[in-house]
PDB file of N, CA and C in Angstrom:
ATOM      1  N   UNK A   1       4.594  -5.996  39.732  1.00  0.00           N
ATOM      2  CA  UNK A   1       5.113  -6.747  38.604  1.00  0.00           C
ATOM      3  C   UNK A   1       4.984  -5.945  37.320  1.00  0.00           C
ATOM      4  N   UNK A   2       5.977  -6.036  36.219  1.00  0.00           N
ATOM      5  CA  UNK A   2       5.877  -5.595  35.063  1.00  0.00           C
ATOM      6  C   UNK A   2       5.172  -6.236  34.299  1.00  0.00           C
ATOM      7  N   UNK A   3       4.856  -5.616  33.234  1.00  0.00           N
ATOM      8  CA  UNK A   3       4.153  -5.943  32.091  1.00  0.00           C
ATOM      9  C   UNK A   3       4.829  -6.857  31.284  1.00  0.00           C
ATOM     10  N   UNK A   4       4.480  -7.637  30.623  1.00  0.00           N
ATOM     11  CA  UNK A   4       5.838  -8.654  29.763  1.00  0.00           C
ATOM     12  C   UNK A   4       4.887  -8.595  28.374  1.00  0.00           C
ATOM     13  N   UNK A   5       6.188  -8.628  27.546  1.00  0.00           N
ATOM     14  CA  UNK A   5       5.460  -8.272  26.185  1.00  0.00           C
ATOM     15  C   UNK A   5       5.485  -9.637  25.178  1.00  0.00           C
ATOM     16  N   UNK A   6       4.456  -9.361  24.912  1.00  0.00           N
ATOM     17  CA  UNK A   6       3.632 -10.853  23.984  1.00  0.00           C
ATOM     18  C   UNK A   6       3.643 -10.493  22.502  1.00  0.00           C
ATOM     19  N   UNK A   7       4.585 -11.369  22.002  1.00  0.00           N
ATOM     20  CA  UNK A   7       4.958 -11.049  20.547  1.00  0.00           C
ATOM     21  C   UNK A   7       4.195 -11.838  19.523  1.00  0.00           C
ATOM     22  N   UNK A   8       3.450 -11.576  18.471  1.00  0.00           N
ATOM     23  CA  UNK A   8       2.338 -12.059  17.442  1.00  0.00           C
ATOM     24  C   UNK A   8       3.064 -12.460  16.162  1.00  0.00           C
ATOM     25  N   UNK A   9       3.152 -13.720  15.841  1.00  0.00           N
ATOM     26  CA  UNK A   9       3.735 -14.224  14.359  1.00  0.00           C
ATOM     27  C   UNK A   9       2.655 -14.158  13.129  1.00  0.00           C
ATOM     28  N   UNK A  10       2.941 -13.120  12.146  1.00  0.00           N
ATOM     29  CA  UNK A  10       1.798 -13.123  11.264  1.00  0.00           C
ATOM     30  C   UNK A  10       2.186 -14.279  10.012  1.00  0.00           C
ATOM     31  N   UNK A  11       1.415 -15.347   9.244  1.00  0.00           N
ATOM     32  CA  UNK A  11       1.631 -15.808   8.160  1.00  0.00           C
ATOM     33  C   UNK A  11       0.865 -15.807   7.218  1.00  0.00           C
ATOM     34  N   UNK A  12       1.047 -16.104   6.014  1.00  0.00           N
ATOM     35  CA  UNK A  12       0.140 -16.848   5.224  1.00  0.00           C
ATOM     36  C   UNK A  12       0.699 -17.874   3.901  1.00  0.00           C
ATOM     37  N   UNK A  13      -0.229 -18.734   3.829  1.00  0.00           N
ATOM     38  CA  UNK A  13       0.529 -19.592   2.556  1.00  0.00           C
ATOM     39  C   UNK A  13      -0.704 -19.628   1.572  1.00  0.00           C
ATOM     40  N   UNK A  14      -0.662 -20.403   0.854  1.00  0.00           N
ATOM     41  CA  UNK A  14      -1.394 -19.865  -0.688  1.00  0.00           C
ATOM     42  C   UNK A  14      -3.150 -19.979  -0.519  1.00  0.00           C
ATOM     43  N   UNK A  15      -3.478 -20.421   0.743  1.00  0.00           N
ATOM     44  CA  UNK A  15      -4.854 -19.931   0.849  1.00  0.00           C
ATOM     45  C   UNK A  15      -5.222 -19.981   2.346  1.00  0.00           C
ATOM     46  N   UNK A  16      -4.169 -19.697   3.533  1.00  0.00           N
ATOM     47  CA  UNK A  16      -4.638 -19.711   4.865  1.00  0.00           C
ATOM     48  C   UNK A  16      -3.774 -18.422   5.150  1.00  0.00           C
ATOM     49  N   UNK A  17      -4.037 -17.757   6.040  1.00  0.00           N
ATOM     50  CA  UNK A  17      -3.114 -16.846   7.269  1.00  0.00           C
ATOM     51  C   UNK A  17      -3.321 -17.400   8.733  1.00  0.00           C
ATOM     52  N   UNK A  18      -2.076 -16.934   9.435  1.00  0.00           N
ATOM     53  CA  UNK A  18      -2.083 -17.878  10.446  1.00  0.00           C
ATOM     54  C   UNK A  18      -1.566 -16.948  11.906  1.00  0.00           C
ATOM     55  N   UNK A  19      -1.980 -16.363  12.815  1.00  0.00           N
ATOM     56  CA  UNK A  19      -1.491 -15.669  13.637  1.00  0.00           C
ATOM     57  C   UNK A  19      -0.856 -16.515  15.216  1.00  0.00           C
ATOM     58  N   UNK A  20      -0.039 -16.399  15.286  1.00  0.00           N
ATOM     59  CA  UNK A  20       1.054 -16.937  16.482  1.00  0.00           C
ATOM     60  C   UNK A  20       1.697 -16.248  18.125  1.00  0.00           C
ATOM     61  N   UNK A  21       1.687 -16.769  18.794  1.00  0.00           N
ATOM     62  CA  UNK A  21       1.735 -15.816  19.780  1.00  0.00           C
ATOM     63  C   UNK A  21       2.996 -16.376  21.136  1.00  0.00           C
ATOM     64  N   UNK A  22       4.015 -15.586  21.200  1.00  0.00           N
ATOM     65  CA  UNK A  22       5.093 -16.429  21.374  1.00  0.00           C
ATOM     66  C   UNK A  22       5.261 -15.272  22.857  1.00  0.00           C
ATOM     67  N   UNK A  23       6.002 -15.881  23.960  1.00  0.00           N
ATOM     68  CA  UNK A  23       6.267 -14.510  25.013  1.00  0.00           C
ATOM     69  C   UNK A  23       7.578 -14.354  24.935  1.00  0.00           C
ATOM     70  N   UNK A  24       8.139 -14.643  24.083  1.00  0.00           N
ATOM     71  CA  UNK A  24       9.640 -13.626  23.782  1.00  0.00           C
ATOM     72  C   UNK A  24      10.154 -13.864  22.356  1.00  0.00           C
ATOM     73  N   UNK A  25      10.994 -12.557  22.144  1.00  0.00           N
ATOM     74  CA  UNK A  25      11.621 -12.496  20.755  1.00  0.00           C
ATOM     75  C   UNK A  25      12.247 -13.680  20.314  1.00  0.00           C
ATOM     76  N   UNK A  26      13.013 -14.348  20.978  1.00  0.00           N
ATOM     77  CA  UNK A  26      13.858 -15.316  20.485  1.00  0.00           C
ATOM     78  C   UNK A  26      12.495 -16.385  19.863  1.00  0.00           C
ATOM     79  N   UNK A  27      12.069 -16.819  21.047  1.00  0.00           N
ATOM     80  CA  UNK A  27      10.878 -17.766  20.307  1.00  0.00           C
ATOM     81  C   UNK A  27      10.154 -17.085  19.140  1.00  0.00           C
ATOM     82  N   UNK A  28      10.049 -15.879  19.351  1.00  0.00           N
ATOM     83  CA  UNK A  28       8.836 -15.478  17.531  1.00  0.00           C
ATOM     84  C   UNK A  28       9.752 -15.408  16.392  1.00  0.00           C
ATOM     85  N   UNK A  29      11.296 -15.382  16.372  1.00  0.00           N
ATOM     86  CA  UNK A  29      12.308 -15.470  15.711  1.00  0.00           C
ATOM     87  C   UNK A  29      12.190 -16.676  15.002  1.00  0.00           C
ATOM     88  N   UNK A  30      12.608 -17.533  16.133  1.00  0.00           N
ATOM     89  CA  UNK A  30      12.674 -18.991  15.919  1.00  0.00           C
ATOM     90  C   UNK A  30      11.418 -19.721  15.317  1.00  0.00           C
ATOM     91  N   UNK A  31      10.487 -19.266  15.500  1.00  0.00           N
ATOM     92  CA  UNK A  31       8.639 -19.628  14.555  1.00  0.00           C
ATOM     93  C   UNK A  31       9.051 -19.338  13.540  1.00  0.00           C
ATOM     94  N   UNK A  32       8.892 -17.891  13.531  1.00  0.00           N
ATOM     95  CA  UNK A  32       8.943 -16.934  11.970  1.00  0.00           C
ATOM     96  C   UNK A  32      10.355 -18.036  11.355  1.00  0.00           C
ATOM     97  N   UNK A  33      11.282 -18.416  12.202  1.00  0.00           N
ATOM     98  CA  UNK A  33      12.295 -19.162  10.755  1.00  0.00           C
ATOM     99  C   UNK A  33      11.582 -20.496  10.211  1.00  0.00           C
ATOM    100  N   UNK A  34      11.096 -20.960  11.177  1.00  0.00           N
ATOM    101  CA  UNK A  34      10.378 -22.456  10.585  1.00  0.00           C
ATOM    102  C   UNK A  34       9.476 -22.377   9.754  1.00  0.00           C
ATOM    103  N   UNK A  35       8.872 -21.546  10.057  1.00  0.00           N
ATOM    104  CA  UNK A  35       7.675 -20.897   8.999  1.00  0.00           C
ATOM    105  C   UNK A  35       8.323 -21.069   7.543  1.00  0.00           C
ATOM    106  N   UNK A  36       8.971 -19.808   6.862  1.00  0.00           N
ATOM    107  CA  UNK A  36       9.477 -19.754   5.986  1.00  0.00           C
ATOM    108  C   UNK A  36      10.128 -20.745   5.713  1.00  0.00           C
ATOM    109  N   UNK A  37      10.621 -21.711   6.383  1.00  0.00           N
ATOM    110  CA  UNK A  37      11.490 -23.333   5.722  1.00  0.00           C
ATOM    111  C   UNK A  37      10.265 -24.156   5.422  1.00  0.00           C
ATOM    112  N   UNK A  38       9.133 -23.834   5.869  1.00  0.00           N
ATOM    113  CA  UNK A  38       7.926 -24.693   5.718  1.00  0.00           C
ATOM    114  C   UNK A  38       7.193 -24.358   4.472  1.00  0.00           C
ATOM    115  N   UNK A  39       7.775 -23.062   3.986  1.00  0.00           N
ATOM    116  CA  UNK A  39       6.968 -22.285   2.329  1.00  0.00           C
ATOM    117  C   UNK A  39       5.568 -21.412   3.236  1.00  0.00           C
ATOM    118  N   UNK A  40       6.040 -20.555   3.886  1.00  0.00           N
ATOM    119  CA  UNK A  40       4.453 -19.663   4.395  1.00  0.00           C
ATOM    120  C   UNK A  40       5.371 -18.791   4.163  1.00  0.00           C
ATOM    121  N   UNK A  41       4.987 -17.546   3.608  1.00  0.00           N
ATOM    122  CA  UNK A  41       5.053 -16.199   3.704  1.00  0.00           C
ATOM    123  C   UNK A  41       4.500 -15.191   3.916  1.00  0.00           C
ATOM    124  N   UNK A  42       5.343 -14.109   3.888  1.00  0.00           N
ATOM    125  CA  UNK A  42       4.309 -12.395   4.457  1.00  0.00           C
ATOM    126  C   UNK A  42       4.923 -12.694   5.939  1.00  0.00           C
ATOM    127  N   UNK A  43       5.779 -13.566   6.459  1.00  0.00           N
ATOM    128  CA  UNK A  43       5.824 -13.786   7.663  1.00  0.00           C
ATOM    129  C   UNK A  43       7.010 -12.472   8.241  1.00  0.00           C
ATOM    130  N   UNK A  44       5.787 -11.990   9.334  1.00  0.00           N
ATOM    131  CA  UNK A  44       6.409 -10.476  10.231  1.00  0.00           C
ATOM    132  C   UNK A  44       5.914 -11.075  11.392  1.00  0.00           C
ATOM    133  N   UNK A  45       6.310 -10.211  12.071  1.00  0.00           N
ATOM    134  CA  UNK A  45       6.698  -9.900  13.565  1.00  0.00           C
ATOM    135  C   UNK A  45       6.324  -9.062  14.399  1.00  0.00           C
ATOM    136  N   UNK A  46       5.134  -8.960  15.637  1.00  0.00           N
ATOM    137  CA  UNK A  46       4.951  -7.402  15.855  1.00  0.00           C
ATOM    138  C   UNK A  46       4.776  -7.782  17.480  1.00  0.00           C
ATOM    139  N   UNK A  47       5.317  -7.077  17.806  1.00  0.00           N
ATOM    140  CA  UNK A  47       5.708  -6.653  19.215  1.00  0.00           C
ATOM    141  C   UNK A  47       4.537  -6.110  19.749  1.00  0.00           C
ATOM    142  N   UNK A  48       3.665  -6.791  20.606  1.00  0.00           N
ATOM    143  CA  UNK A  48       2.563  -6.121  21.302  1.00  0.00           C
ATOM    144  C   UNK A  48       1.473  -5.681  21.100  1.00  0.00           C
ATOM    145  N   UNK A  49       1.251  -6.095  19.661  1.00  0.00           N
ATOM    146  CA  UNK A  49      -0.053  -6.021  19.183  1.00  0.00           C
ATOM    147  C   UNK A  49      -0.800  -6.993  18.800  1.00  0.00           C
ATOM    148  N   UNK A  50      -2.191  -6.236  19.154  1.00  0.00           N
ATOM    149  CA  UNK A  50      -3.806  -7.258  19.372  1.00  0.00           C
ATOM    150  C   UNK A  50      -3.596  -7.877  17.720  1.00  0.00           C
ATOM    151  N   UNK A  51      -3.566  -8.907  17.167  1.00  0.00           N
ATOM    152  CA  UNK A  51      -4.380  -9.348  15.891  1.00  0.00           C
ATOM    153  C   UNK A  51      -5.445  -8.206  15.341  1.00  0.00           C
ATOM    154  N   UNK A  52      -6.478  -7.640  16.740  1.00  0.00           N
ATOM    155  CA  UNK A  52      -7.697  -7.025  15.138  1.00  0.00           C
ATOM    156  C   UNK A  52      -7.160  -5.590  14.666  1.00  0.00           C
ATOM    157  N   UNK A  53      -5.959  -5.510  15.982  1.00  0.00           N
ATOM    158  CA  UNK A  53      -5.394  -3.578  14.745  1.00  0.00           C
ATOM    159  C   UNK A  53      -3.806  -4.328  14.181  1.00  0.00           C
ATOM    160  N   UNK A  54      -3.684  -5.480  13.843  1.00  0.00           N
ATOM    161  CA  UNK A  54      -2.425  -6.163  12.504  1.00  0.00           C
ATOM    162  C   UNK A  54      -2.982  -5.954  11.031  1.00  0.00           C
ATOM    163  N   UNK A  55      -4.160  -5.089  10.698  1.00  0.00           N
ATOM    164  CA  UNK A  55      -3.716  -5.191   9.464  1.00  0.00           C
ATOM    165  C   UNK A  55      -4.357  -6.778   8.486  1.00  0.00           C
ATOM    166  N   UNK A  56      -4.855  -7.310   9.261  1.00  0.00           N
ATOM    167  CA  UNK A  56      -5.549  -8.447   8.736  1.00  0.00           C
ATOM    168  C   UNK A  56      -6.681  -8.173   7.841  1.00  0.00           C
ATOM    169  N   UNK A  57      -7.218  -7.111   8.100  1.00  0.00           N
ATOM    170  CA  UNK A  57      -8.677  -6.616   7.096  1.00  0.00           C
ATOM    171  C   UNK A  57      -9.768  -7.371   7.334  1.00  0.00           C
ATOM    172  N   UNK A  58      -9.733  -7.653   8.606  1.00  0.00           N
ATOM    173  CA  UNK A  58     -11.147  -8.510   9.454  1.00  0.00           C
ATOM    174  C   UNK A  58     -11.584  -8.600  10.537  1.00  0.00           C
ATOM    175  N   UNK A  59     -12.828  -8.123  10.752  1.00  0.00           N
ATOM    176  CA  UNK A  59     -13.639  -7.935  11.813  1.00  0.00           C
ATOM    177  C   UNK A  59     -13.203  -8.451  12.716  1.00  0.00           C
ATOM    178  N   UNK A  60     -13.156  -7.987  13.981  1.00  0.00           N
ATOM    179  CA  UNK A  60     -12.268  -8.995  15.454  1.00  0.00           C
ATOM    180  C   UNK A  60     -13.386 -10.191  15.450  1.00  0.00           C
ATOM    181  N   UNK A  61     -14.321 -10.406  15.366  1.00  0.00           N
ATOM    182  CA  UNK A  61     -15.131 -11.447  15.520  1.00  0.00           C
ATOM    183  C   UNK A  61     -14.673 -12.431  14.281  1.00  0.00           C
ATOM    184  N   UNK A  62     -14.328 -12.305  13.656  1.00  0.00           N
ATOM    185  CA  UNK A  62     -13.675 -13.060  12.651  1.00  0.00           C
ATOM    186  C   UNK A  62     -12.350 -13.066  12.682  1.00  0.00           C
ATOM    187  N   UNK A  63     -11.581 -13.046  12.994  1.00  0.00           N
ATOM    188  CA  UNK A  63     -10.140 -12.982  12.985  1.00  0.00           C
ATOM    189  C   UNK A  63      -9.511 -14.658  13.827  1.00  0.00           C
ATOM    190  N   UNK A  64      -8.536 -15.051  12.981  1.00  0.00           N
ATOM    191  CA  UNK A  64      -8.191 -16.523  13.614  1.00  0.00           C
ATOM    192  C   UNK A  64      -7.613 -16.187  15.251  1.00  0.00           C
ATOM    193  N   UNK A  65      -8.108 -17.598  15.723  1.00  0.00           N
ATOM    194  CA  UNK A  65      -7.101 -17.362  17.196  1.00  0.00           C
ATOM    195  C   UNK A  65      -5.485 -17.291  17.394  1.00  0.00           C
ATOM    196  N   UNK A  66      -5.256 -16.557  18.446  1.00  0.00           N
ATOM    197  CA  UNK A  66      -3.827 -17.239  18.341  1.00  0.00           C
ATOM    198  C   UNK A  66      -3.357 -18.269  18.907  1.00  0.00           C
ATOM    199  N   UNK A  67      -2.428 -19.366  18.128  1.00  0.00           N
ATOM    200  CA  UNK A  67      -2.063 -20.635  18.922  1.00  0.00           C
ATOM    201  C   UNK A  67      -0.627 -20.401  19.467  1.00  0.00           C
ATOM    202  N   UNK A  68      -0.245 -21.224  20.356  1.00  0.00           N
ATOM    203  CA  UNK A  68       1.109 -21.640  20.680  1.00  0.00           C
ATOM    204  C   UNK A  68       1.413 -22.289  20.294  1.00  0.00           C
TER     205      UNK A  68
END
């Protein structure tokens, strides 16, 4: 079996960030648009990467979970 790639929704709104975890593009598309109709921004997209090397600036022991 192949590997299937697990796509990470990054957000934040004026005092939370929020990491998301979708198993295909269309669905992290479709987040990332609701997001932004909801007022969260900074909202990207990254293809296959862990939360603690995104760039968050926080210890993996601290870093939020990801939800579905």
């Amino acid at each position: 079996m192949g590997a299937t790639m697990t796509y990470f929704i990054f957000a934040r709104d004026g005092t939370s960030r929020i990491v998301l975890k979708r198993d295909t593009r269309e669905a992290a598309e479709k987040k990332a648009r609701e997001l932004k109709d909801l007022g969260w921004f900074d909202v990207k997209i990254e293809a296959g990467v862990e939360p603690d090397r995104a760039g968050l600036g926080l210890p993996a022991d601290q870093l939020p979970r990801p939800h579905r």
